[in-house]
Structures are given as C-alpha cells and as structure tokens.
Protein backbone atom coordinates (compact mmCIF):
# COMPACT_ATOMS: atom_id res chain seq x y z
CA UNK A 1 81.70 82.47 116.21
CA UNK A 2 85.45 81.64 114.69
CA UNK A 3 87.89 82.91 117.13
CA UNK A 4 90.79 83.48 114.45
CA UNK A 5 94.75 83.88 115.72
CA UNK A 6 96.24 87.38 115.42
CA UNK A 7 98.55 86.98 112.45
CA UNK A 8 99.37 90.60 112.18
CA UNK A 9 103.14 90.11 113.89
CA UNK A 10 103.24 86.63 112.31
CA UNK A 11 108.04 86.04 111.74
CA UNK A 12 105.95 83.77 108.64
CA UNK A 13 104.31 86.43 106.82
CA UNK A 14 105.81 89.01 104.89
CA UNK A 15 106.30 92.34 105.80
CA UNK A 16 104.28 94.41 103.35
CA UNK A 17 101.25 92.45 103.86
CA UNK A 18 100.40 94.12 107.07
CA UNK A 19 103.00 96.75 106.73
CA UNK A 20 102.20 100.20 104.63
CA UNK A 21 105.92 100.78 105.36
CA UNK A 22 104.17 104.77 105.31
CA UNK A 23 107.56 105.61 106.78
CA UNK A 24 109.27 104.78 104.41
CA UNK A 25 107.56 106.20 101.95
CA UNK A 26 110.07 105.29 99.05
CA UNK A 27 110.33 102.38 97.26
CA UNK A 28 112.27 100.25 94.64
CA UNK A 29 111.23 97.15 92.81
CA UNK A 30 113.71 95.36 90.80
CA UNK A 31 111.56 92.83 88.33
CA UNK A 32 113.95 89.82 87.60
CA UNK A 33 114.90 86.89 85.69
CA UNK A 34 115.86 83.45 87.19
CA UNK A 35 119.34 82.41 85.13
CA UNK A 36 120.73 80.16 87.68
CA UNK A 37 118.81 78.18 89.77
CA UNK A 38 121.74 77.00 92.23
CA UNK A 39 122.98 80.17 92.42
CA UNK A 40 119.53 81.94 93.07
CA UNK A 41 118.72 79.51 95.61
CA UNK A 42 121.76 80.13 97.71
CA UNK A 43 121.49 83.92 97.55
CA UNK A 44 117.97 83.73 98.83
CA UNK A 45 119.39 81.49 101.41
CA UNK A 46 121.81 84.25 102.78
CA UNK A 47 119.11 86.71 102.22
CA UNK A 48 116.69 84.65 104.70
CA UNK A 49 119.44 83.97 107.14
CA UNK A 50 120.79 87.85 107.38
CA UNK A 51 116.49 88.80 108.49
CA UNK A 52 116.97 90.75 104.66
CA UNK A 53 113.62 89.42 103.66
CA UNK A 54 111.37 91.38 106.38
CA UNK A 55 108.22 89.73 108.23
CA UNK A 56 105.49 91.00 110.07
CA UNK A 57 107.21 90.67 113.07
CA UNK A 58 109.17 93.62 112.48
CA UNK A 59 108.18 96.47 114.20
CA UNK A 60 106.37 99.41 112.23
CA UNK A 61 109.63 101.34 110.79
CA UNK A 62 110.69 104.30 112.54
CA UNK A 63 113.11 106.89 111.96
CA UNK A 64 115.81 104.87 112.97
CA UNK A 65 115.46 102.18 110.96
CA UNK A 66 116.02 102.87 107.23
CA UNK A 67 114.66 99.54 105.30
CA UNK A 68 112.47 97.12 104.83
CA UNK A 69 112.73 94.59 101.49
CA UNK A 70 110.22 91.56 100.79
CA UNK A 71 110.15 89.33 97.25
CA UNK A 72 107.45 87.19 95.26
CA UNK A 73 107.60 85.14 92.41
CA UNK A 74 105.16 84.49 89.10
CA UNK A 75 104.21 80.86 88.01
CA UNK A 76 107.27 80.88 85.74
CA UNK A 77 109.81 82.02 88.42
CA UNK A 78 108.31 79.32 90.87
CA UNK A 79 108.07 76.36 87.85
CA UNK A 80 111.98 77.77 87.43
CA UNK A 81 113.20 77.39 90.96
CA UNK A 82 111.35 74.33 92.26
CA UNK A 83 111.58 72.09 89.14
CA UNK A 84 109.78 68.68 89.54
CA UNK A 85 108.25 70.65 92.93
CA UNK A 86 106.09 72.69 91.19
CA UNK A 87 102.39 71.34 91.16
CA UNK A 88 100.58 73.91 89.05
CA UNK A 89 97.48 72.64 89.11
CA UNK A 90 98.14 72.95 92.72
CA UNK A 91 97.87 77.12 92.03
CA UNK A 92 95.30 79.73 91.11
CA UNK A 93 94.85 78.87 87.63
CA UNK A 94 94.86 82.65 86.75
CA UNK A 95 97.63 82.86 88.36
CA UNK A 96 99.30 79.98 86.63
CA UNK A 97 98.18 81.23 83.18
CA UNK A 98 99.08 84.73 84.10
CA UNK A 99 98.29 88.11 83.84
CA UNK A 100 98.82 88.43 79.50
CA UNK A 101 97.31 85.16 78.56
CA UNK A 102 94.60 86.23 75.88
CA UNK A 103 91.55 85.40 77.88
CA UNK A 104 92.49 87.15 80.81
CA UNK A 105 93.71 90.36 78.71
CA UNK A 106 89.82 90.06 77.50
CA UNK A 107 88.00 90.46 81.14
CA UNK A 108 90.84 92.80 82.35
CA UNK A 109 90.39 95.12 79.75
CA UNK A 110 93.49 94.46 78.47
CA UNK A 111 93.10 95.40 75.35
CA UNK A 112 93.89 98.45 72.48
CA UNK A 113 95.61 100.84 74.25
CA UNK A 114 95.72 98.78 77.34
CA UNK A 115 97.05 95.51 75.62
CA UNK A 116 100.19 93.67 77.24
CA UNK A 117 101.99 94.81 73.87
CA UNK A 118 101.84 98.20 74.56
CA UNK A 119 103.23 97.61 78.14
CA UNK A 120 107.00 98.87 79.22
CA UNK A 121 106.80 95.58 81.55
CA UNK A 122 105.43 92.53 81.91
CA UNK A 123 103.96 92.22 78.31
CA UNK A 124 106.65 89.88 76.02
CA UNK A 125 110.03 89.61 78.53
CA UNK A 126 109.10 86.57 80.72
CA UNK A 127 109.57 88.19 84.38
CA UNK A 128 110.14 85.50 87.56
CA UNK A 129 109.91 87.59 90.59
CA UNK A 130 109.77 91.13 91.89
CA UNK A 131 112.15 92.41 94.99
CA UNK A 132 110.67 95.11 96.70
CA UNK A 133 113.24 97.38 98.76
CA UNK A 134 111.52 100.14 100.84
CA UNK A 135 113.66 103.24 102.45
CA UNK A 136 112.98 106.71 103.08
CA UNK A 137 114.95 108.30 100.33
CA UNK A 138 115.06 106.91 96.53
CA UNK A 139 118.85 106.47 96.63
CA UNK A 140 118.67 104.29 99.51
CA UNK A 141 115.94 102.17 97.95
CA UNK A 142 117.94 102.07 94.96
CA UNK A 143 121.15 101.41 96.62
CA UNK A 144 120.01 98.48 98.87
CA UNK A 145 117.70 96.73 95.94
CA UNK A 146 120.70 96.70 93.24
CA UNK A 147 123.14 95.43 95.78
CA UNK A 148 121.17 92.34 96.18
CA UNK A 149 120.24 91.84 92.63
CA UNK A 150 123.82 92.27 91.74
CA UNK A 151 125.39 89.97 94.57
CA UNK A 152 126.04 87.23 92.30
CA UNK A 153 122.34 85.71 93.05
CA UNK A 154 122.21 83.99 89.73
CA UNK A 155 118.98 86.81 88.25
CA UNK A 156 118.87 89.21 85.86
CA UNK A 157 117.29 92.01 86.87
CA UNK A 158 115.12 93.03 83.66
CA UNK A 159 113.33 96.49 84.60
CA UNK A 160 113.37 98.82 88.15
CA UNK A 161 110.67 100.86 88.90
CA UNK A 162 110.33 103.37 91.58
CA UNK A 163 107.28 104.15 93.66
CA UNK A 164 106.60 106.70 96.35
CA UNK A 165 103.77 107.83 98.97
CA UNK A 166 102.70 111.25 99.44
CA UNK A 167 102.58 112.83 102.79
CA UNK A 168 98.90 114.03 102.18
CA UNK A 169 97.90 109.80 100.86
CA UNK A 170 96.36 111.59 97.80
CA UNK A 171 96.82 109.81 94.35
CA UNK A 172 97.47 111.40 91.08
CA UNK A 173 93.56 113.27 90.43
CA UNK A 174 94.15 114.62 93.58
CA UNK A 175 91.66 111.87 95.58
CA UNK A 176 92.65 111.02 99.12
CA UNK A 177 93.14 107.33 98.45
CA UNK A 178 93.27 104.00 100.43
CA UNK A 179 90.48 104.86 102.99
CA UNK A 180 88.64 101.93 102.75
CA UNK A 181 90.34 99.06 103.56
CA UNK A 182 89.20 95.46 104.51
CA UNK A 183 90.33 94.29 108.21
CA UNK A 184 91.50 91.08 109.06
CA UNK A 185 89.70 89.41 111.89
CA UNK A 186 91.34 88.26 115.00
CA UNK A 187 93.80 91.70 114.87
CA UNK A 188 94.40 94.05 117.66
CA UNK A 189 92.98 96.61 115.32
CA UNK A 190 89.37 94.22 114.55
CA UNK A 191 88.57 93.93 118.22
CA UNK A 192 89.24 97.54 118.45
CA UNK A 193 87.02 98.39 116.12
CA UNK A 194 84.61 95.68 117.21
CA UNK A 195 84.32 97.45 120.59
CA UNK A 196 83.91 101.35 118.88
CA UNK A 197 82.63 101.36 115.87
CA UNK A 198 80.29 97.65 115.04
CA UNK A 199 78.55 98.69 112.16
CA UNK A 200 82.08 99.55 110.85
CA UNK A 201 83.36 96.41 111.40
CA UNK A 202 80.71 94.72 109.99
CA UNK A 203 81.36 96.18 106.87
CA UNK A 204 84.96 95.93 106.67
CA UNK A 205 86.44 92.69 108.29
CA UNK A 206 87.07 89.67 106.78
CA UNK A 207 88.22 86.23 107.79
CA UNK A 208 92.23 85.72 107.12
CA UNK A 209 91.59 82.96 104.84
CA UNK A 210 90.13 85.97 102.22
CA UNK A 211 93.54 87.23 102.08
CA UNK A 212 95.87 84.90 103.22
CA UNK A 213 96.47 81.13 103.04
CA UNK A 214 96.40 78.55 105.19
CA UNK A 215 93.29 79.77 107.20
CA UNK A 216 89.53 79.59 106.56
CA UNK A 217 87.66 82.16 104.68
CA UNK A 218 84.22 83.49 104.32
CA UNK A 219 82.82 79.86 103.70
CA UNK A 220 84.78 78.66 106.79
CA UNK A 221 86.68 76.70 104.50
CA UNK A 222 90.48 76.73 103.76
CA UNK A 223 91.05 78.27 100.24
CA UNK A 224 92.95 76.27 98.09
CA UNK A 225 96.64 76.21 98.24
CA UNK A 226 99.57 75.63 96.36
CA UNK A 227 101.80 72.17 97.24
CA UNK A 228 105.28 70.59 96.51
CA UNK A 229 106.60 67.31 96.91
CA UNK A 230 107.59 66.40 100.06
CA UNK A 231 110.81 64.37 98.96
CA UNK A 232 111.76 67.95 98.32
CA UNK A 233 111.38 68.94 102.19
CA UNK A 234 113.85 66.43 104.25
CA UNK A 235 114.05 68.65 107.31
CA UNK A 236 110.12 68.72 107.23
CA UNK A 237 110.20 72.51 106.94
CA UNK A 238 106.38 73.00 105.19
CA UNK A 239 103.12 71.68 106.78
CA UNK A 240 101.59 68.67 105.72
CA UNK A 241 99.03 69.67 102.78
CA UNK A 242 95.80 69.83 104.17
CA UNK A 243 94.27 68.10 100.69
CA UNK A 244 97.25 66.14 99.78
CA UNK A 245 98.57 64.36 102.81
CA UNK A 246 102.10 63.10 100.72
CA UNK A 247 102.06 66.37 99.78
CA UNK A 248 103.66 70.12 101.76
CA UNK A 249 101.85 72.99 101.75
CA UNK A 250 103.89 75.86 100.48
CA UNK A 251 101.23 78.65 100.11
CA UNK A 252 100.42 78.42 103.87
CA UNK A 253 101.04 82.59 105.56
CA UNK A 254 101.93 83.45 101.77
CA UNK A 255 99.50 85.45 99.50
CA UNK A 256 98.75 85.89 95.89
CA UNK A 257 99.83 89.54 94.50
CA UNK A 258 98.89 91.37 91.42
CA UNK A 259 100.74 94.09 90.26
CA UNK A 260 99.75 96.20 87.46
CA UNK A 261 101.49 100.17 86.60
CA UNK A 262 98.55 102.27 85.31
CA UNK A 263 99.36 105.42 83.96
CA UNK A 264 97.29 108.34 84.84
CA UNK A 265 95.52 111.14 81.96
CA UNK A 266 95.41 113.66 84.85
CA UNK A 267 95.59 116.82 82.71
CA UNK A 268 92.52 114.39 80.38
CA UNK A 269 90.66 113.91 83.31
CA UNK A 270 90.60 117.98 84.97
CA UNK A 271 90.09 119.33 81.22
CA UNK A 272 86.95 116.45 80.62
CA UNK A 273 85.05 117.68 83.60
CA UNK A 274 86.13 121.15 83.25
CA UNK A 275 84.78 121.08 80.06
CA UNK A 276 81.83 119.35 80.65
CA UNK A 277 80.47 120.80 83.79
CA UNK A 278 78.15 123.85 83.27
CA UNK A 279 78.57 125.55 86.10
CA UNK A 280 75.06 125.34 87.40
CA UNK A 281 74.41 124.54 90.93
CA UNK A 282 76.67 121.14 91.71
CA UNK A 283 77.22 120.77 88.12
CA UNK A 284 80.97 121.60 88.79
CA UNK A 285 84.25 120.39 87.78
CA UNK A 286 85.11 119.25 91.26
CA UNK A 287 81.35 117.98 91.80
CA UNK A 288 81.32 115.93 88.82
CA UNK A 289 85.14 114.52 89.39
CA UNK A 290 83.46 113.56 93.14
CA UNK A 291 80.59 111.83 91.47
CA UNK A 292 82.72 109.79 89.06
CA UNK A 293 85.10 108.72 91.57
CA UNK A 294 82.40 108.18 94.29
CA UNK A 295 83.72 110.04 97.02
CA UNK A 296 84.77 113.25 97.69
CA UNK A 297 88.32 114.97 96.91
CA UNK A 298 89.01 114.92 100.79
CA UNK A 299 87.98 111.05 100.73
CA UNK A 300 84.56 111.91 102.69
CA UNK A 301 81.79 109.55 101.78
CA UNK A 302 78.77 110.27 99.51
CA UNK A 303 76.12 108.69 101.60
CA UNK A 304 73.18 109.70 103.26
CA UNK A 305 74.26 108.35 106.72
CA UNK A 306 78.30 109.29 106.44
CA UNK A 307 80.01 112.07 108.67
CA UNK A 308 83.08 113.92 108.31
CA UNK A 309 84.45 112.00 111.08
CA UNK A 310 82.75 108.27 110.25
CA UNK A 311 83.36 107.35 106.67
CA UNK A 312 83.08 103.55 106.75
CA UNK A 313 80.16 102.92 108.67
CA UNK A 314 77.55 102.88 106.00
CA UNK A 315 76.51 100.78 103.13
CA UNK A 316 74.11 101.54 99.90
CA UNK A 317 70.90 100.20 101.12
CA UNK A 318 69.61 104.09 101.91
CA UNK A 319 70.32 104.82 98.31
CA UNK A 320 69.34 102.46 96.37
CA UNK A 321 68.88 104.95 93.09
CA UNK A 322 72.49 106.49 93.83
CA UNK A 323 71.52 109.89 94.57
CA UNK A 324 74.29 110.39 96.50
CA UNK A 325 76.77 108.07 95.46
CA UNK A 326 76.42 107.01 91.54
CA UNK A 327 75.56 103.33 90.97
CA UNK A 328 78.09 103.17 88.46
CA UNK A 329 80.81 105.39 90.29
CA UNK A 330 84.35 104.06 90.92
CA UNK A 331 84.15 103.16 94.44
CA UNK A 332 80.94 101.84 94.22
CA UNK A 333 81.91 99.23 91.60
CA UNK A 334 85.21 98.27 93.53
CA UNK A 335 83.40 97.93 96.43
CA UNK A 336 79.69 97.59 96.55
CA UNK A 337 78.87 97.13 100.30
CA UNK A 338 75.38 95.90 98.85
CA UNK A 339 75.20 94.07 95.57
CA UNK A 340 71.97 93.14 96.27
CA UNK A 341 70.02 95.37 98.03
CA UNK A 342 66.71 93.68 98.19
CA UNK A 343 68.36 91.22 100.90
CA UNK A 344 71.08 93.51 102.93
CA UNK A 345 72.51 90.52 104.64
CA UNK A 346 73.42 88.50 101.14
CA UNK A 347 74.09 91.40 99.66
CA UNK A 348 77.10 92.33 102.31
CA UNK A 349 78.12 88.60 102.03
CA UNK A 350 79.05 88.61 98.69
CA UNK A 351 80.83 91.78 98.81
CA UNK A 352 83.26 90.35 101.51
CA UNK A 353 83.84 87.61 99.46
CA UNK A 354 85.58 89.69 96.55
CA UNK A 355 87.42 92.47 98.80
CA UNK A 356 91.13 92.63 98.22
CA UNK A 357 94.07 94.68 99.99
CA UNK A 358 95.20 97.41 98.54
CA UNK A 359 99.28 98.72 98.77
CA UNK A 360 99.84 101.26 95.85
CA UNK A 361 102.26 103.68 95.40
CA UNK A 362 102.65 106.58 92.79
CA UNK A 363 105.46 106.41 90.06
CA UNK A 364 106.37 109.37 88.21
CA UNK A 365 108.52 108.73 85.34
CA UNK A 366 109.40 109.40 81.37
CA UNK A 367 106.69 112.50 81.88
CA UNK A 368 104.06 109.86 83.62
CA UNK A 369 102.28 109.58 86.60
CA UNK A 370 100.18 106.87 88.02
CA UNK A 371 99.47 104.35 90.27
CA UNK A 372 101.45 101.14 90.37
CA UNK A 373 98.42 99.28 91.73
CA UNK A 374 99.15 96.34 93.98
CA UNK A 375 96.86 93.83 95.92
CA UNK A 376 96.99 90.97 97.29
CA UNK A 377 94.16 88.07 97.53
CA UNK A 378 93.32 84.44 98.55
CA UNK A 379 92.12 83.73 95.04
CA UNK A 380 92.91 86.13 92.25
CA UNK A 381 90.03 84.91 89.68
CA UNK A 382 87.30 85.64 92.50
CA UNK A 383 88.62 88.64 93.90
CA UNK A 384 90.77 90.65 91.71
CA UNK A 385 89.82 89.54 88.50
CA UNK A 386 86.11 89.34 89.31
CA UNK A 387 85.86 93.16 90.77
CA UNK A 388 87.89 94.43 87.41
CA UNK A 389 85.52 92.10 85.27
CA UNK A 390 82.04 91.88 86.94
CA UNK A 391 81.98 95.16 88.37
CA UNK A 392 84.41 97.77 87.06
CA UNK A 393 83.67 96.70 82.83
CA UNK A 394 80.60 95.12 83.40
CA UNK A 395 78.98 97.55 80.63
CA UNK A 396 75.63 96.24 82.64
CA UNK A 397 76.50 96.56 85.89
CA UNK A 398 73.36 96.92 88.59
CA UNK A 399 70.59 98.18 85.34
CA UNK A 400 73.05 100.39 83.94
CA UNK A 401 73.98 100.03 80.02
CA UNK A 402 76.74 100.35 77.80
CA UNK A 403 78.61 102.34 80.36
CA UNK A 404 81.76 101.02 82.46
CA UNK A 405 83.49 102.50 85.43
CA UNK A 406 84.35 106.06 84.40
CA UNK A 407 87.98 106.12 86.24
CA UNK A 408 89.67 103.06 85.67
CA UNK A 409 87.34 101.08 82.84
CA UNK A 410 88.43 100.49 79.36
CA UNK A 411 85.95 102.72 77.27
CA UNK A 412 84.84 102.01 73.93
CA UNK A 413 83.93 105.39 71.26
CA UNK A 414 81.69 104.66 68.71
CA UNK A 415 82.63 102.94 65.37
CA UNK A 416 81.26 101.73 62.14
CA UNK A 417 77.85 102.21 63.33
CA UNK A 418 78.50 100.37 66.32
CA UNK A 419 77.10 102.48 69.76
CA UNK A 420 80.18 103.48 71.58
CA UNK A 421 80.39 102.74 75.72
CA UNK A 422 82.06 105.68 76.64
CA UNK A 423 79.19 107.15 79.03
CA UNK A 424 78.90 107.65 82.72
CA UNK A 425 75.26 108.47 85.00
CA UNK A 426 74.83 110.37 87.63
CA UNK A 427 70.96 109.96 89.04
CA UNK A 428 69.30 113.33 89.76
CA UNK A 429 65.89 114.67 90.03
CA UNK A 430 63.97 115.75 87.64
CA UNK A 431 65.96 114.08 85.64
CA UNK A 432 69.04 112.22 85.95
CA UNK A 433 72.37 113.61 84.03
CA UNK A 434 74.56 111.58 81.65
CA UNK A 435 78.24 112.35 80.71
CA UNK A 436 78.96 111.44 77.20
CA UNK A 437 81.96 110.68 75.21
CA UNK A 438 84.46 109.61 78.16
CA UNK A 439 87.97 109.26 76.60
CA UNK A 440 89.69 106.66 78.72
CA UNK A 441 91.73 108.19 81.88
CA UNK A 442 94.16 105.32 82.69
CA UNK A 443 96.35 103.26 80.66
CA UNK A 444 98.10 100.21 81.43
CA UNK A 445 101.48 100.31 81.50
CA UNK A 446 103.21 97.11 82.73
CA UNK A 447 101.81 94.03 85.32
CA UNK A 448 101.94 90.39 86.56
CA UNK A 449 100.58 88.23 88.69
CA UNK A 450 102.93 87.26 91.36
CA UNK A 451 102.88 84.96 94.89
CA UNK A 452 104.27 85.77 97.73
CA UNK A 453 105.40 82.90 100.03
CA UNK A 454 105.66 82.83 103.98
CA UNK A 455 109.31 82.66 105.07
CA UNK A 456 109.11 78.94 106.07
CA UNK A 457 108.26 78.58 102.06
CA UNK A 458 110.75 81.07 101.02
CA UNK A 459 113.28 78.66 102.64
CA UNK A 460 111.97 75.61 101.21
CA UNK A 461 112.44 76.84 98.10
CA UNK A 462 116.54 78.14 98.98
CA UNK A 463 117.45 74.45 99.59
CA UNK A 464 115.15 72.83 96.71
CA UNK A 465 118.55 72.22 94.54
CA UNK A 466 120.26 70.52 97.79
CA UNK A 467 117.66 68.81 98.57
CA UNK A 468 116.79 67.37 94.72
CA UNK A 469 120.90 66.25 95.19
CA UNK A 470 120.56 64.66 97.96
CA UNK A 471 117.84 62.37 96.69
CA UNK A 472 119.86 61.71 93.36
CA UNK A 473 122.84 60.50 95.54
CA UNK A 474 123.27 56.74 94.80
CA UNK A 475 124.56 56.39 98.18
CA UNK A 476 121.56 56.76 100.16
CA UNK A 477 120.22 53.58 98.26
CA UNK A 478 123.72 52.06 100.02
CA UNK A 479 123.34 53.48 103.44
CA UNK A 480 121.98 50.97 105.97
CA UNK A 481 118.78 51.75 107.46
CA UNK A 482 119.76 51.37 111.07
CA UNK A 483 116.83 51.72 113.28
C-alpha cells in the first residue's frame, strides 16, 4: 500500500484546486491576451512576490478575509511566454491542440448549435490565460481582477465573466450539485473517511497523480508531464524532469483545467417533462427530471442500498438493469462506479481512472443561465474528454442505442430519413418507458483548455525573459570560469 504525502496545504499548488472558496461565493475571470512578454513576465513576478496568486496553504477563507485570485494558461499563452522553453510535445496533446481543433469539436459534441463558432468565448479570438479573482461580493471580484489586468502587465484582457455559488449548492434545474466528488489519497479528509465510512472511500479516492502532476496515479506510475529547458532555469528553481534528465519539470503540483460556459434551457427542460409525464403513479414531472439526471432533486441517490444520510457508499452492481438509477442517466454516464459489472473489481478500476474534479459556478447573464463547468485532470484526453465522448455521447453506451445522455449530450432529431438520437430509457416493469424527441437542454457557450502551474512554475516562467538575456550576453562566453 502507497503511503501518498498530504498535498492538500501544499504553498506549490494553487488555491482553487483544493479550495471551493464556498465563502466566497463570487467570482470573476478575466480571459486574456499575452501582448508583451517582458512586461507580462514582470507583472506576474510582483503578483507572486505580493502572495496575490493564492496556494493551498492559505487557510479556508473566512469572513475576514475578502479574496482569493489564482491564473492558468492555454498552449498558446504558455508557447507565448516561454518561447524556445516550450516543449509541446512535452504536453497533453489535447491540450496542445486545444479545445476548438476540429477533431476534438467532433467527440465533444461540439458541433451545430454547440460549435466553437457559435461561442461568445473561446471559439475564433486566440485566448492565453484566465485570472480567476474570488470575493464575496461581485464588485469586489470585479474590482480586484481589473486592477491586475490593467496594472500595466503587458495582456489584454479579451472577455470577463462572472460566476457565483448558491447558498443552497443547487445548479440551474434546481439539482443539488457537486455531491460526488473524487478524494485525494493521503488527505486529512481520506483517512477520515477511511476510518468511517470504507466502502465510501473505496469508491471515491484516488491517487494524486489522477489529478495532479508530479505524483503516481492509478497505474503507480507518474503521468506524463510537461518540461522546459533547463538553460532557462539558472537558479535551479524546477525539478529535474523525471523522463528528461537535461530537462525541468514544469507541470510538477500544477494541473490541467478545462473550462467550458454551458448555457442552460431551464424553462425547455421543466416544460419537456411537464409535458411528457402523464401523471400516473411516478410518471411525474419531478420523477422523470430525477430519472434523467440520475439522482434526486435533493441530490439523494437512486440506488437500492443508498440512505438519506449515506449517498456515496454504493455502486451499480445491485442494479444492473437500472431500475433505480437509468443506465443511460446523467450521473451514471459521468460516473459509472461499475462499467463492467460482470467483474466489480475491474469495473471500479476503470472508473477511477477517468474521474475528474469538479469546481463550477453559475453565470447568469444577457437573459442566460448556466453552468460555467470547470475541472481539472492529470490527462485531459483520458479523463475529461473520454467521460464527454465514451460515456456522455456514446449513442451505444452499456446496450443502449441511438440515445445519448439526456442532460448534457448533443441530441440529434431526425432528418432526411435518417433515425434521429434524441431518446432517453428509463427501465421499468412490465415494460420499460422511453422518452422521445429530446430537444437538447444545454448549449455551449464559450471554453478552453487551460494549465495551471504550481507556484515554483509560475515563477519560472516570470523570469523566462531574464533568464533567455542572460544566456544571450556575450560576456558570459568572456567571464573566467574560476573554480
């Protein structure tokens, strides 16, 4: 058995990793533009130096404190501010390709009404990083997020988008949201729930590594990680590269994070199952709305073995025909707990291998409402991408057919004689019940794939320019190696 360090008050990992920041609940994002690199580089200097750019180590905010701010950066913003020290084959090659390349619009579900042209964000304006300010009122989110952006930092800031929590943790249908969450393992809060609840943990923790670099994962391997030259790091602030040995590790304690704004049909999604429900027995709006999501509007679990008081501890393998929780619901295709369920133990493997963190807030804005969805994972094509892909539009998912998930899945009417996958099943006896002609709930609005570096990275990268000087300067060829 791996005993794993508790990284959960790492000063190298950032903030919002560990931190829901749930006191302060609002939140401004400032999506930016690298215009000069010098400049950039110095501001995120002063930024790191001034404890601006929050870590772990920070105590959970109280009321006394008013603000917490953390930053990441897509494959063009890094390519932009490291130069000859970006290695992107080094990188997650989804995330180096990023989130609007063609092929990944196509197993996203990127496309129609979803595609990246369509998007407010993200879509055709070539975005380098996000800065995340977090405060308990909108003005002060605001306030402290533009007056770093507009501190002569050498960015442009290109969009800001606001995001909020609500007191009750429901999202937009009304769905207590975020209550199952995967656990890192060697945390204060894993060995607590080691010691209570087993069969929990079992099901819900994961070795760092899944989530974050630099540490082994399910395999007991060390996921792959980005590097940099190490001309670029004089002062020997990054690790050695654990595959590269003349090369630094700069993803070590840093994370990849996907962002994406979904907009919400909420007034679609009542009137559909208001519409369609006939009022017999459980056939009810709120009892077909349960079954689609996969649990219920108060977040309990539909499971045989779940209790108003335990909603984690149980997995699929008592119902295997989805009696009680639809094969094809939402939660059960974002998180399967038993993919397999002719061999339990496999099955749970593979479903820890593809869990992601969740940390999304509601936007309301322009007369929408929605989810900006963000997560963050070790590898973004095996986790992210493969839940969205394999499970949520897999139009075959588990035996099912020409049906996707009914919440968040790109539907498809029927055309040109061409069968439409627009349905959703819900197994019953007799017989089982089948919701037809699902018009598609949630649009895509904006998104990006980001990373977000450790501090130690973060300051590699503030002294990059310096440090590229330096090695240009024809007197260092002159200076006498005195030893």
């Amino acid at each position: 058995m791996t005993d794993y360090p508790d990284l959960s008050k790492s000063p190298d990992i950032q903030g919002i990793f560990f931190r829901g920041y749930v006191q302060m609940d609002q939140a401004a994002y400032g999506l930016f533009r690298v215009t000069d690199r010098a400049a950039f580089q110095d501001w995120l200097g002063r930024m790191l130096a001034q404890g601006q750019i929050t870590s772990a180590a920070e105590r959970q905010p109280d009321k006394g404190e008013r603000h917490r701010m953390n930053i990441a950066l897509t494959a063009p913003g890094l390519k932009t501010l490291l130069a000859d020290g970006y290695i992107g084959e080094s990188y997650d090659h989804s995330f180096t390709g990023g989130m609007v390349a063609p092929e990944r619009s196509r197993i996203l579900g990127d496309v129609e009404a979803n595609a990246p042209d369509h998007w407010d964000w993200g879509g055709q304006n070539e975005v380098h990083g996000i800065l995340m300010s977090f405060a308990p009122t909108r003005d002060e989110a605001e306030t402290r997020l533009m007056d770093c952006l507009c501190a002569n930092n050498g960015a442009d800031c290109l969009y800001k988008l606001f995001g909020k929590l609500e007191t009750d943790n429901r999202e937009p249908f009304g769905f207590k949201d975020g209550v199952s969450q995967p656990i890192l393992d060697g945390t204060p809060r894993q060995k607590r729930l080691a010691q209570t609840n087993p069969k929990e943990a079992s099901l819900m923790v994961v070795p760092p590594g899944e989530l974050i670099l630099g540490y082994p994962d399910g395999t007991g391997t060390l996921p792959e990680t980005p590097a940099t030259s190490a001309g670029l790091d004089p002062d020997g602030i990054l690790p050695t590269h654990p595959q590269w040995r003349d090369r630094r590790d700069l993803g070590r304690n840093g994370s990849y994070l996907v962002f994406r704004q979904l907009a919400q049909h909420t007034d679609a999604f009542w009137d559909y199952v208001k519409e369609t429900a006939t009022g017999q027995g459980e056939d009810t709006p709120v009892k077909l709305a349960e079954k689609m999501i996969g649990r219920g509007i108060d977040g309990r679990a539909l499971a045989p073995t779940a209790t108003e008081a335990d909603n984690n501890s149980f997995d699929f393998t008592d119902d295997v025909q989805g009696l009680h929780c639809p094969v094809g619901s939402h939660v059960r295709r974002g998180n399967n707990r038993a993919v397999n369920i002719q061999n339990a133990g496999v099955s749970l493997d593979v479903t820890l291998r593809h869990r992601i963190l969740r940390r999304a807030r509601i936007f309301e804005e322009n007369g929408e409402t929605g989810l900006q969805f963000m997560c963050f994972n070790a590898s973004i094509v095996r986790q992210f991408e493969f839940v969205q892909s394999a499970w949520c539009n897999n139009t075959f998912f588990q035996g099912l057919q020409k049906e996707v998930d009914p919440v968040i899945g790109t539907p498809r009417p029927a055309r040109l004689g061409v069968e439409g996958i627009d349905r959703f099943t819900i197994p019953r006896k007799p017989y089982r019940r089948v919701l037809e002609k699902l018009p598609q709930f949630v649009t895509v609005k904006g998104g990006a794939y980001f990373f977000m570096p450790g501090l130690a990275a973060l300051r590699f990268i503030a002294q990059t320019c310096r440090a590229e000087a330096a090695l240009n300067d024809p007197r260092r060829a002159e200076t006498p190696n005195i030893a």
